[in-house]
C-alpha atoms as a PDB file:
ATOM      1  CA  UNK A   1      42.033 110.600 105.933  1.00  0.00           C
ATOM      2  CA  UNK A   2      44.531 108.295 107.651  1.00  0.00           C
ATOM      3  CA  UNK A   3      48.253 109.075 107.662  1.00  0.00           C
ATOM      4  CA  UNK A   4      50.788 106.956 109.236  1.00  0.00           C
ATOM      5  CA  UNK A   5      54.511 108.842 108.864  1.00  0.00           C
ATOM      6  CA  UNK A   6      56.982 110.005 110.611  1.00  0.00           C
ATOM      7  CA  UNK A   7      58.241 113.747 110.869  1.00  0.00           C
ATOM      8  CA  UNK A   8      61.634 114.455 111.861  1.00  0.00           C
ATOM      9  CA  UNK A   9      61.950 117.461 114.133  1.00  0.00           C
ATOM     10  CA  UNK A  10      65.752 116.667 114.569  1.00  0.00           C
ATOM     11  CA  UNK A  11      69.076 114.683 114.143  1.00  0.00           C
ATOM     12  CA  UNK A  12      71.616 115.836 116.226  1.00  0.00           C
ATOM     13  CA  UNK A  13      73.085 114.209 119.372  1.00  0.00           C
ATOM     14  CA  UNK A  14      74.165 115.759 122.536  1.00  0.00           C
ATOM     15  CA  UNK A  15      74.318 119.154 120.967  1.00  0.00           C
ATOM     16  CA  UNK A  16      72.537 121.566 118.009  1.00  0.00           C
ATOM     17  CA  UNK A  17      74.465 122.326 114.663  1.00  0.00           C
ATOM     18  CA  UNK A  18      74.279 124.311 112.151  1.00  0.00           C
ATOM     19  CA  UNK A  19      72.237 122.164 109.917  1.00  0.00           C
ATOM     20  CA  UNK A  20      70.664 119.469 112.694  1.00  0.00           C
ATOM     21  CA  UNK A  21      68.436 120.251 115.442  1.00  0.00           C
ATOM     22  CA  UNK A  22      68.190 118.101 118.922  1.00  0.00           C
ATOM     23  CA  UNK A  23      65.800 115.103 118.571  1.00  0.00           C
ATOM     24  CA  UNK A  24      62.859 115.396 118.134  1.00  0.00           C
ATOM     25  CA  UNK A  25      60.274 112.824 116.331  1.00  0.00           C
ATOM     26  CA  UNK A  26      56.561 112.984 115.930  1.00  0.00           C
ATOM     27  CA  UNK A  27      54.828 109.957 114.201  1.00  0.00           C
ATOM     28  CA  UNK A  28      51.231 110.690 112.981  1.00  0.00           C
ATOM     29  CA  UNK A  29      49.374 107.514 113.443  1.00  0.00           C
ATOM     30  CA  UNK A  30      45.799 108.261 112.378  1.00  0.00           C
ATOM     31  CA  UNK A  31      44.435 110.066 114.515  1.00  0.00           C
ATOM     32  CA  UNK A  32      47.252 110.131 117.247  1.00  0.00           C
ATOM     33  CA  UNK A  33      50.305 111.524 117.853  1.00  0.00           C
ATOM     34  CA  UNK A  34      53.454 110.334 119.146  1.00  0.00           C
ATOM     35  CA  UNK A  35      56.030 113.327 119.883  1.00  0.00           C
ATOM     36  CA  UNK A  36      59.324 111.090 120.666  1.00  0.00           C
ATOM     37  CA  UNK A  37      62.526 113.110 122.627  1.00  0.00           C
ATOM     38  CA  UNK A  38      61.644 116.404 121.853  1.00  0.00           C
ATOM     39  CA  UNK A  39      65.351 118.337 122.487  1.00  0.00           C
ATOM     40  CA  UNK A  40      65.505 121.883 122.693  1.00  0.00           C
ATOM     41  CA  UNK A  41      64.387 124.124 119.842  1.00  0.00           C
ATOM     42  CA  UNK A  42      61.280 121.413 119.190  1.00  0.00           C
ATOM     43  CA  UNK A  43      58.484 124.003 119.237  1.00  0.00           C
ATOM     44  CA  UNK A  44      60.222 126.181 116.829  1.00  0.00           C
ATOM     45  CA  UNK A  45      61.180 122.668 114.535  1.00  0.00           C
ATOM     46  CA  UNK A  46      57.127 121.870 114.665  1.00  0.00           C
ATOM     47  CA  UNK A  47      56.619 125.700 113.102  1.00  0.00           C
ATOM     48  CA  UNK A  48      58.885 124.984 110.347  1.00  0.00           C
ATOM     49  CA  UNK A  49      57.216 121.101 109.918  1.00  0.00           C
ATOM     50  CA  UNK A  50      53.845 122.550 109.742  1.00  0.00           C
ATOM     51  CA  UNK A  51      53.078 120.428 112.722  1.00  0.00           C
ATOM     52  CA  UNK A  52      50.454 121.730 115.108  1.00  0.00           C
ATOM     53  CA  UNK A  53      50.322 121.270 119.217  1.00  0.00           C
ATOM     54  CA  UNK A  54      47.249 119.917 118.908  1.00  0.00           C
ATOM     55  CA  UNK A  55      47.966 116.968 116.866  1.00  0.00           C
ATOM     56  CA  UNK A  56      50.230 115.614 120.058  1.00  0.00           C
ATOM     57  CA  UNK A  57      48.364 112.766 121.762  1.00  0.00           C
ATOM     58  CA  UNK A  58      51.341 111.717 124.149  1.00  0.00           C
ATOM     59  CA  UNK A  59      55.052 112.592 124.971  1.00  0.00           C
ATOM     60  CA  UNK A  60      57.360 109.619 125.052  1.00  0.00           C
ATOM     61  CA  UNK A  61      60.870 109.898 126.566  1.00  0.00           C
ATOM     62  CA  UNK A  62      63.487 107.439 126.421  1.00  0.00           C
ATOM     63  CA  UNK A  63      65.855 108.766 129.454  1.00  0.00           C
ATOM     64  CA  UNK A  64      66.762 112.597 131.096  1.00  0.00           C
ATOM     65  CA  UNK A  65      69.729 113.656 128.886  1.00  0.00           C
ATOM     66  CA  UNK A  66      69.077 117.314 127.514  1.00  0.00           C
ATOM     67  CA  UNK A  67      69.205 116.002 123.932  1.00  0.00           C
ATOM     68  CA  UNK A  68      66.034 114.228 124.833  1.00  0.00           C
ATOM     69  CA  UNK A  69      63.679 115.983 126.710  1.00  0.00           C
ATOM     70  CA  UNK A  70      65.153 119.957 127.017  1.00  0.00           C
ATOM     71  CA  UNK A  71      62.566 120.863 124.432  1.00  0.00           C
ATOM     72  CA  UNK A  72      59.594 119.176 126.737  1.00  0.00           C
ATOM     73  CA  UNK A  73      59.055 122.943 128.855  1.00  0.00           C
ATOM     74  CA  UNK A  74      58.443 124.794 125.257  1.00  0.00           C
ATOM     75  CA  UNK A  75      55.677 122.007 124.152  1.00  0.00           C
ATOM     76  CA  UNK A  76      53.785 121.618 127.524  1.00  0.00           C
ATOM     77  CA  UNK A  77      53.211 125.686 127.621  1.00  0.00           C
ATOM     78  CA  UNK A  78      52.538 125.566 124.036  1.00  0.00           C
ATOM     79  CA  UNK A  79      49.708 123.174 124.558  1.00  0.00           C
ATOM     80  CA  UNK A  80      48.452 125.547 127.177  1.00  0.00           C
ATOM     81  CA  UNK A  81      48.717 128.422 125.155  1.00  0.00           C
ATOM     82  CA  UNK A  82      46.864 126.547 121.736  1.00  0.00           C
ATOM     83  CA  UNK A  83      44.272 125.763 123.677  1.00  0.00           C
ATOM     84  CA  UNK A  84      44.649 121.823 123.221  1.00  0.00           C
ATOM     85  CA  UNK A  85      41.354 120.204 124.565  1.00  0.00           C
ATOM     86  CA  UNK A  86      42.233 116.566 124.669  1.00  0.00           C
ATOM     87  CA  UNK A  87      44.603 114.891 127.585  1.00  0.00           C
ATOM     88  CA  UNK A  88      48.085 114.510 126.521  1.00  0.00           C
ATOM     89  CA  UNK A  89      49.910 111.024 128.511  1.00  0.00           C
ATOM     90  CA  UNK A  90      53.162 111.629 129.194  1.00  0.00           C
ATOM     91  CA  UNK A  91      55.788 108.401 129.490  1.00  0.00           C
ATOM     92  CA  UNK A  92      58.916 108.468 130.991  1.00  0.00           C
ATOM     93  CA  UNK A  93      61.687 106.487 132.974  1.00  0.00           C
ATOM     94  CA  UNK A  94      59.842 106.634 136.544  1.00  0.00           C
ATOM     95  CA  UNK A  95      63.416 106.748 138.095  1.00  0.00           C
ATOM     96  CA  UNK A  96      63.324 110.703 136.677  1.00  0.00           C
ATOM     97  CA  UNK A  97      59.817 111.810 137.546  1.00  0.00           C
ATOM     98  CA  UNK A  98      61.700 114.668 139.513  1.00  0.00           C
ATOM     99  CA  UNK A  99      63.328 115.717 136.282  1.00  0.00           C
ATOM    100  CA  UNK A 100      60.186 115.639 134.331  1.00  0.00           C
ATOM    101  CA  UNK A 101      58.713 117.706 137.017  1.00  0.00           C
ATOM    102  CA  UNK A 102      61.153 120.093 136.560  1.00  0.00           C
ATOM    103  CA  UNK A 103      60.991 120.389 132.712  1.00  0.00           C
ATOM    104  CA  UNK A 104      57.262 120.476 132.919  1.00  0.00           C
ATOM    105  CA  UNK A 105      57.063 123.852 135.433  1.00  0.00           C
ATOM    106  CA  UNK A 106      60.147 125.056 134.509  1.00  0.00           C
ATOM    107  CA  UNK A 107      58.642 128.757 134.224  1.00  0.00           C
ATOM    108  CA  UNK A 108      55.923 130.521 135.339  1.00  0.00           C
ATOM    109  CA  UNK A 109      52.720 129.926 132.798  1.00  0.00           C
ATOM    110  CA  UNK A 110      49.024 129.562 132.776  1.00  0.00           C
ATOM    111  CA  UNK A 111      48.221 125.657 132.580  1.00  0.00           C
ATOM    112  CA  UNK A 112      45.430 124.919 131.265  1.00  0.00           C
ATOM    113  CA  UNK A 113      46.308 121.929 129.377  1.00  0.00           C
ATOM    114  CA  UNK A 114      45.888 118.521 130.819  1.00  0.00           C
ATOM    115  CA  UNK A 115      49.200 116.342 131.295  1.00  0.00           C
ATOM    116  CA  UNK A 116      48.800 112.728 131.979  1.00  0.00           C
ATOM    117  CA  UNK A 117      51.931 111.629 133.704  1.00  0.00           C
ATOM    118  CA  UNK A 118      52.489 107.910 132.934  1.00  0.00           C
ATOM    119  CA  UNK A 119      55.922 106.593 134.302  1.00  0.00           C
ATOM    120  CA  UNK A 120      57.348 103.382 133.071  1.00  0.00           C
ATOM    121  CA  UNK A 121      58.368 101.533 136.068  1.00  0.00           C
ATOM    122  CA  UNK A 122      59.500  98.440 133.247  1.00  0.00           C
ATOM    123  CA  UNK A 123      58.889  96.500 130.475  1.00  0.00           C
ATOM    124  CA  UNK A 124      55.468  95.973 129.331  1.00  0.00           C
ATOM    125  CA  UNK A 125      52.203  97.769 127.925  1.00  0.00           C
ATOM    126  CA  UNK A 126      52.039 101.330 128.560  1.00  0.00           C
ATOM    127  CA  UNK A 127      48.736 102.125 126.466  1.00  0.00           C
ATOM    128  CA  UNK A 128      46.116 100.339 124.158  1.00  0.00           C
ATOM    129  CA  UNK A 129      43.984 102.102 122.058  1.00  0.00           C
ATOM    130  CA  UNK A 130      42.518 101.985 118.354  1.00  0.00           C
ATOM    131  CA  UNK A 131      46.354 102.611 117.649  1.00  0.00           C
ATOM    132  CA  UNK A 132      46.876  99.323 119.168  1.00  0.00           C
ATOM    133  CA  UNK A 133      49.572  98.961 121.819  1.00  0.00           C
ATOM    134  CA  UNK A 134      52.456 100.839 123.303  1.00  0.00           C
ATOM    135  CA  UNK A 135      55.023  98.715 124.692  1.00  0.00           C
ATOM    136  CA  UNK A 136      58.434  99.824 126.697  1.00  0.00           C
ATOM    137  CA  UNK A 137      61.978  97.794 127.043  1.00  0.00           C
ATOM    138  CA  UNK A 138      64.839  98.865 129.166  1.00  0.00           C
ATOM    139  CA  UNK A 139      68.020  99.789 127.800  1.00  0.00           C
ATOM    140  CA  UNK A 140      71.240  99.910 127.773  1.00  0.00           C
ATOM    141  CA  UNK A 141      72.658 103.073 128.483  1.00  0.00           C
ATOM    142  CA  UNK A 142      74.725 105.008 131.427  1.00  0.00           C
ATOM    143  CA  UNK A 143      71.174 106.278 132.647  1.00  0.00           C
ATOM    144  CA  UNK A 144      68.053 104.231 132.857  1.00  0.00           C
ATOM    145  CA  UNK A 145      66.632 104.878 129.430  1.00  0.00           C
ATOM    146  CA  UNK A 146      63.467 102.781 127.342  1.00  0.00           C
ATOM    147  CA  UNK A 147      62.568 101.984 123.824  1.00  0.00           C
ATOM    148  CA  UNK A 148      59.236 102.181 122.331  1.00  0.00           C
ATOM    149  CA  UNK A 149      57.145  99.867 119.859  1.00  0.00           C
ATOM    150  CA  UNK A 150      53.655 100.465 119.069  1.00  0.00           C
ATOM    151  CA  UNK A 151      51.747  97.366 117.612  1.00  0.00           C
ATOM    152  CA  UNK A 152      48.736  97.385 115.768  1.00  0.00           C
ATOM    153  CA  UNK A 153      46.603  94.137 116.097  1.00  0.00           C
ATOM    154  CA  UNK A 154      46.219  92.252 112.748  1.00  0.00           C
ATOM    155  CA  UNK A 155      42.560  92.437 111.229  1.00  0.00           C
ATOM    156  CA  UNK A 156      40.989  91.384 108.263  1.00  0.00           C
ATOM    157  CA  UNK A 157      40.037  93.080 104.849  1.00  0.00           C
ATOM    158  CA  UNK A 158      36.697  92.196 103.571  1.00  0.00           C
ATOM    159  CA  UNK A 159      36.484  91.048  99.752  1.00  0.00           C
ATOM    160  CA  UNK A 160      33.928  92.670  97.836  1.00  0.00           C
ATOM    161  CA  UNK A 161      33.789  90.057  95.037  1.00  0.00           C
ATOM    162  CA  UNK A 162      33.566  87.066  97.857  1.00  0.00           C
ATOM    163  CA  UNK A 163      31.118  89.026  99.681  1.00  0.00           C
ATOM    164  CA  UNK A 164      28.844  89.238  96.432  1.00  0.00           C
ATOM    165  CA  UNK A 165      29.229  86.252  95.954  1.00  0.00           C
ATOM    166  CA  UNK A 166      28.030  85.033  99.244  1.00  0.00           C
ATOM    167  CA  UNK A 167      24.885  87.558  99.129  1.00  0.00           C
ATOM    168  CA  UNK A 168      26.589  89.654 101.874  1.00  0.00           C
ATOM    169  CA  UNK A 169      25.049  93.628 101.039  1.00  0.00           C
ATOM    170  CA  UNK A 170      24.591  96.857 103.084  1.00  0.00           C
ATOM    171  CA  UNK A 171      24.714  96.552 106.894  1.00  0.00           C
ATOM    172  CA  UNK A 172      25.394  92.764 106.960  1.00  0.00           C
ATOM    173  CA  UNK A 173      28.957  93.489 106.090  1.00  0.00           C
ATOM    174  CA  UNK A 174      28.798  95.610 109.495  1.00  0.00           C
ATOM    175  CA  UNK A 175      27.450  93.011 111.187  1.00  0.00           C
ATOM    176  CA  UNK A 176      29.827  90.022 109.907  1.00  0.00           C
ATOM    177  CA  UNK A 177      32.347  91.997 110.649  1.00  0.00           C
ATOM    178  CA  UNK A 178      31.019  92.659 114.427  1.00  0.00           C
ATOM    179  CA  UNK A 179      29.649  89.138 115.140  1.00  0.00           C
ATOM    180  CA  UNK A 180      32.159  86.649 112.940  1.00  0.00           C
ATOM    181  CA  UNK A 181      28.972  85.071 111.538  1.00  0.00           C
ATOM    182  CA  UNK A 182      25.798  85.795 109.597  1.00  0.00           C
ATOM    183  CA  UNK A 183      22.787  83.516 108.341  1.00  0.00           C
ATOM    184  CA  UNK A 184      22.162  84.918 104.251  1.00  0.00           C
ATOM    185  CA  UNK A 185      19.100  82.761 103.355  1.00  0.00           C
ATOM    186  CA  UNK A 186      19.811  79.277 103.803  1.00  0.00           C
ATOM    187  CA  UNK A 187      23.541  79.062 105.091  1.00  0.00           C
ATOM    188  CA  UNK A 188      25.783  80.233 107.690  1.00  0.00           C
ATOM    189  CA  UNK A 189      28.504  82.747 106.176  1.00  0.00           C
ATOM    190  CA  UNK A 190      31.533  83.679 108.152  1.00  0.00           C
ATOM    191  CA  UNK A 191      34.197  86.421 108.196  1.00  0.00           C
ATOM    192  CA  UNK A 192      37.319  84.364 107.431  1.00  0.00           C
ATOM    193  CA  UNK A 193      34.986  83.171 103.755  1.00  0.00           C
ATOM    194  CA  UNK A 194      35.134  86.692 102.823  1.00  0.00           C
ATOM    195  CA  UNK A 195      37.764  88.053 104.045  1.00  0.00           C
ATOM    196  CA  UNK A 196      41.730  87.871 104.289  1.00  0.00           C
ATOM    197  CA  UNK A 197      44.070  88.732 107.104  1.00  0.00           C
ATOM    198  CA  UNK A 198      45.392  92.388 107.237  1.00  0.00           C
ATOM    199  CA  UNK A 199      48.560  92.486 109.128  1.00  0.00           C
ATOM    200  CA  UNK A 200      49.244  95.083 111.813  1.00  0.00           C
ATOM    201  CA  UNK A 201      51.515  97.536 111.580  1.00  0.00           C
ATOM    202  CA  UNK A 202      54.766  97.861 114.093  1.00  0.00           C
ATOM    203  CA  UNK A 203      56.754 100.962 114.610  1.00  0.00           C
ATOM    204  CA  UNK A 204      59.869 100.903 116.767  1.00  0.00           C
ATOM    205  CA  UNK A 205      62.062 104.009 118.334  1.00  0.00           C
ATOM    206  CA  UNK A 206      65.423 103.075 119.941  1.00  0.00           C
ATOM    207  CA  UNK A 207      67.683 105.731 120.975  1.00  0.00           C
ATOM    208  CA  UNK A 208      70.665 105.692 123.204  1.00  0.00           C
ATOM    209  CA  UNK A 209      71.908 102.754 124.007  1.00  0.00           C
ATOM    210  CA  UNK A 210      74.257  99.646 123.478  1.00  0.00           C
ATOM    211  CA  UNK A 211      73.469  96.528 121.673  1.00  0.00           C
ATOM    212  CA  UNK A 212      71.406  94.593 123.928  1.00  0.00           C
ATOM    213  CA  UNK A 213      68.219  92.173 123.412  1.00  0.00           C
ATOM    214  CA  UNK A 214      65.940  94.641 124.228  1.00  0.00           C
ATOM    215  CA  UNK A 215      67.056  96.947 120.815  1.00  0.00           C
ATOM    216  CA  UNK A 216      65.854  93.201 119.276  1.00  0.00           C
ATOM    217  CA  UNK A 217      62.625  92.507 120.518  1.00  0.00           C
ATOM    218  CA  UNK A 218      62.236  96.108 120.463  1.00  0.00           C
ATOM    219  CA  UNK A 219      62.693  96.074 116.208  1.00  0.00           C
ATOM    220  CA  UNK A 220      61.299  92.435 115.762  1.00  0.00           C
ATOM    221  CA  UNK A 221      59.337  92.843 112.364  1.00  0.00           C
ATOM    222  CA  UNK A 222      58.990  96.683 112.352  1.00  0.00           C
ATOM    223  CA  UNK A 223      57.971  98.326 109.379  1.00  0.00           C
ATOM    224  CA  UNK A 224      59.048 101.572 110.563  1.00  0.00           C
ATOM    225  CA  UNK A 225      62.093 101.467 112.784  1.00  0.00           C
ATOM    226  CA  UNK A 226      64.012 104.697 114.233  1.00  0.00           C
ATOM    227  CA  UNK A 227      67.311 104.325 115.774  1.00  0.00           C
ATOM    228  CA  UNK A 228      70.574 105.984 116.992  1.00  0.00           C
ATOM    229  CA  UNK A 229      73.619 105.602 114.725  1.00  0.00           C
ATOM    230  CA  UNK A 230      75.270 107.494 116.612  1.00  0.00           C
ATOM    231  CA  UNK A 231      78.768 106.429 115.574  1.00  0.00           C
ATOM    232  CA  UNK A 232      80.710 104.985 112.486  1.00  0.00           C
ATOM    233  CA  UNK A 233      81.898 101.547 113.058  1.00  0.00           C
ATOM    234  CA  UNK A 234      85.589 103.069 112.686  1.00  0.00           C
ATOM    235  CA  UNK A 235      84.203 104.298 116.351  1.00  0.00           C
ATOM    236  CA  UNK A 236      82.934 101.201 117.777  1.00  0.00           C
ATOM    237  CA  UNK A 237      84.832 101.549 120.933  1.00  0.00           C
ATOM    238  CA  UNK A 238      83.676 104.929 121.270  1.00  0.00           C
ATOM    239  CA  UNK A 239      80.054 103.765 120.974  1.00  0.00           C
ATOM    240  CA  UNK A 240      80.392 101.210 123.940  1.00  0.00           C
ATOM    241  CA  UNK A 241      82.366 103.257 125.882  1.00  0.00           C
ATOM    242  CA  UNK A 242      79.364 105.548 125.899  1.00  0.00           C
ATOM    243  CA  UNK A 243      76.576 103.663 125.092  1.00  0.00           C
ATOM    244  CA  UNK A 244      75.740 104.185 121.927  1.00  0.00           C
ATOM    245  CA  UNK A 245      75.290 101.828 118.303  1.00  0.00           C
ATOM    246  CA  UNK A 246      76.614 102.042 114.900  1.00  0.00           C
ATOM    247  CA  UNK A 247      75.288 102.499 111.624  1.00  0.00           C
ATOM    248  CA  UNK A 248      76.286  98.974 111.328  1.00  0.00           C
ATOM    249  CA  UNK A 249      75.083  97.705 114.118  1.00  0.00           C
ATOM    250  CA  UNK A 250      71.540  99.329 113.492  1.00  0.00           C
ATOM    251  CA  UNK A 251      71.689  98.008 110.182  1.00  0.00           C
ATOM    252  CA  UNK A 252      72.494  94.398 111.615  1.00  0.00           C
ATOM    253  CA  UNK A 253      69.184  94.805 114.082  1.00  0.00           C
ATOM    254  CA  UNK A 254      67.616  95.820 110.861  1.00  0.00           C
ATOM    255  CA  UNK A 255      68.448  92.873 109.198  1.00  0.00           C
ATOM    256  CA  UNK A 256      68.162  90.254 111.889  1.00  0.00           C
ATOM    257  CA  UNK A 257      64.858  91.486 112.900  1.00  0.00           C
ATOM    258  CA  UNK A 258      63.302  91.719 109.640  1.00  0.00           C
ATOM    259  CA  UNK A 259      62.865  95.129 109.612  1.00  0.00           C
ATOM    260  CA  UNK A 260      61.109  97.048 106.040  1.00  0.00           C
ATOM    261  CA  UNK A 261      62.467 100.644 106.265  1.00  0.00           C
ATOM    262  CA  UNK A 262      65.651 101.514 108.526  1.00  0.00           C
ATOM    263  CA  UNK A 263      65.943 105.236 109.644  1.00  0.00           C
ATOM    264  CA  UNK A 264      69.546 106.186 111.101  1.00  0.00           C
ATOM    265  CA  UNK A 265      69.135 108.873 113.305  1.00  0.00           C
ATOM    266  CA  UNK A 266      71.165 110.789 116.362  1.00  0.00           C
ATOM    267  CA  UNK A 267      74.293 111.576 114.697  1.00  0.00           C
ATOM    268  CA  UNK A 268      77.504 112.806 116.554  1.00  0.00           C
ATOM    269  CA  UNK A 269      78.822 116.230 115.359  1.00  0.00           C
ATOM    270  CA  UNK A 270      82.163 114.454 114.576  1.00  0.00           C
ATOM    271  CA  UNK A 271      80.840 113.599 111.117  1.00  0.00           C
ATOM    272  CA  UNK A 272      80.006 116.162 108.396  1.00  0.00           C
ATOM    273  CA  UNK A 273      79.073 113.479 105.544  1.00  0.00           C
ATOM    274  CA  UNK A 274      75.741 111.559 106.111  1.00  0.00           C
ATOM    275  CA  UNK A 275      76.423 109.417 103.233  1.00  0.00           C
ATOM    276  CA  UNK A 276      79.054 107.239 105.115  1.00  0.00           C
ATOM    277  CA  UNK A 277      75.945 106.306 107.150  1.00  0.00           C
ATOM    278  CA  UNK A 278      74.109 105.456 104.379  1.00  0.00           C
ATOM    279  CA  UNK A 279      77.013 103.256 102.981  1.00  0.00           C
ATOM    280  CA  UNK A 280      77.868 101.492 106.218  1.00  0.00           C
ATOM    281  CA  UNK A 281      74.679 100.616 107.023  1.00  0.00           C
ATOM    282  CA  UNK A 282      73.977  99.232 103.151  1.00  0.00           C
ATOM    283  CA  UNK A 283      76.379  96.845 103.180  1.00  0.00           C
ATOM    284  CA  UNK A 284      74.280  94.971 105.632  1.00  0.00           C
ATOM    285  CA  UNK A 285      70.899  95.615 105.330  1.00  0.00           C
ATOM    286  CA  UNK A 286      68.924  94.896 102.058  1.00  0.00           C
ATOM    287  CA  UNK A 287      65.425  96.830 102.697  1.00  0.00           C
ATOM    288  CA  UNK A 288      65.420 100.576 102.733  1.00  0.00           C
ATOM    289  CA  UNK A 289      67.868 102.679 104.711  1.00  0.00           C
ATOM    290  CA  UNK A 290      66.953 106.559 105.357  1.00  0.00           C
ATOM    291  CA  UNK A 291      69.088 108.976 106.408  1.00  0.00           C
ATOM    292  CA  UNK A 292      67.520 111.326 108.580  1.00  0.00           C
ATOM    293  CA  UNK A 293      67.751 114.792 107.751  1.00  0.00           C
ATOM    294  CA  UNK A 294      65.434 117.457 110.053  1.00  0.00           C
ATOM    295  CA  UNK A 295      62.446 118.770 108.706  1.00  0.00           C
ATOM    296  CA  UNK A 296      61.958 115.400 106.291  1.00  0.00           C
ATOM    297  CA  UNK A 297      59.061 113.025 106.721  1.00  0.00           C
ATOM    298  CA  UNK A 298      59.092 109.237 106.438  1.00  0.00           C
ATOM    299  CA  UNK A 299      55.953 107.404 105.230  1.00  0.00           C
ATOM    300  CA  UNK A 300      55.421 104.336 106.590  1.00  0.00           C
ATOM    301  CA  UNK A 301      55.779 101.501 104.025  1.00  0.00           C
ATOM    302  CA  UNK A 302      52.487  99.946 102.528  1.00  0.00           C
ATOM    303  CA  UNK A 303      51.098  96.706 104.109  1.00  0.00           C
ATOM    304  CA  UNK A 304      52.713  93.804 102.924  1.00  0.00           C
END
């Protein structure tokens, strides 16, 4: 059975609390698995998720600060140790393939695990697959850092009431669906008179950085899109100082980019109450805001 959501590992910038984990996001995507920024204390967050090593399919980093990649040594020895059969890719900033070196042989352990290093050198297509694409854009932050989209191609759903109609039965609904075309007796059916379009689906993950036109083309039309809030707008200054967004400015990206659901995440220990989050980012975006909180999961809407 397919499952598209996303499970939050963790919340918390730059350091742990109490009640929020560092990052740490995997989106289940069929039959792939995304693990986004896993921070330290990752392996122990997938324990309490109920989400296994082996459902990891690749590693995406946005940049090299701890918060973002300190949990990467406990996940690449845990694939070793669970025995996972199939590659795992591995993207990150290419300008810190020393780092990820580091992180990934940071202690002594018996690899048997296969690691596909992938660097991203820029913007573009990192990966296609039955998922559809992965796509990078640069950032805006202190250290060279990307954002990630994945885009599923649009398809079509086939009609069974059109097809019937059309004397389309058994294995010719295969093959129209295969070739475009079919000859049923006397005429020439094709896909688009049974059919209508089913949109892909677009997921988004935008972490540290400032408001730039990447965030943008980065959330264009998401149904799903994760980013920092890492500040109130009461700190905005704070946030560009150190390269970070608001909950209102996440919520305007939302907005502007037509955006379904909204998920605030990466919040600065200065705030105890996640509900001024919430609030700020309400009061400009209409669709659904979420509120991370580690441990949840977040379903990706329903196709339009």
């Amino acid at each position: 059975m397919s499952v598209r959501e996303l499970v939050v590992l963790g919340t918390a910038s730059q350091v742990p609390g109490r009640n929020r984990n560092h990052n740490g996001y995997l989106l289940r995507w069929d039959a792939e698995g995304f693990l986004f920024d896993p921070g330290e204390g990752t392996q122990r967050q997938m324990l309490f998720a109920g989400v296994a090593a082996s459902s990891i399919t690749r590693i995406c980093l946005t940049h090299f600060h701890g918060d973002h990649c300190l949990g990467v040594p406990g996940v690449v020895q845990r694939l070793s140790l669970d025995g996972v059969r199939h590659p795992v890719h591995a993207h990150f900033p290419a300008s810190g393939r020393e780092y990820f070196e580091r992180l990934r042989h940071a202690s002594v352990f018996h690899e048997t695990a296969e690691i596909v290093e992938e660097p991203v050198h820029g913007n573009g297509v990192l990966a296609t697959g039955e998922f559809g694409e992965l796509r990078a854009r640069r950032l805006d932050h202190p250290v060279e850092a990307f954002g990630y989209q994945l885009v599923e191609p649009s398809g079509r759903r086939m009609l069974p009431e059109l097809l019937a109609r059309f004397g389309v039965t058994g294995p010719e609904i295969g093959e129209l669906q295969r070739t475009g075309s079919l000859r049923v007796g006397s005429r020439t059916v094709t896909v688009e008179q049974v059919s209508v379009v089913r949109q892909g689906q677009r997921f988004a993950f935008v972490m540290d950085t400032r408001l730039c036109d990447a965030v943008y083309e980065l959330a264009d039309r998401a149904d799903l899109l994760v980013i920092e809030s890492t500040f109130l707008e009461e700190d905005a200054r704070l946030a560009r100082e150190y390269g970070h967004l608001t909950a209102r400015q996440a919520a305007r990206v939302a907005a502007e980019s037509k955006v379904r659901t909204l998920v605030l995440t990466h919040f600065s220990q200065r705030y105890d109450d996640p509900t001024k989050f919430y609030e700020e980012a309400r009061e400009v975006f209409g669709g659904e805001v979420v509120v991370a909180a580690d441990l949840s999961r977040v379903s990706l809407p329903r196709r339009r």
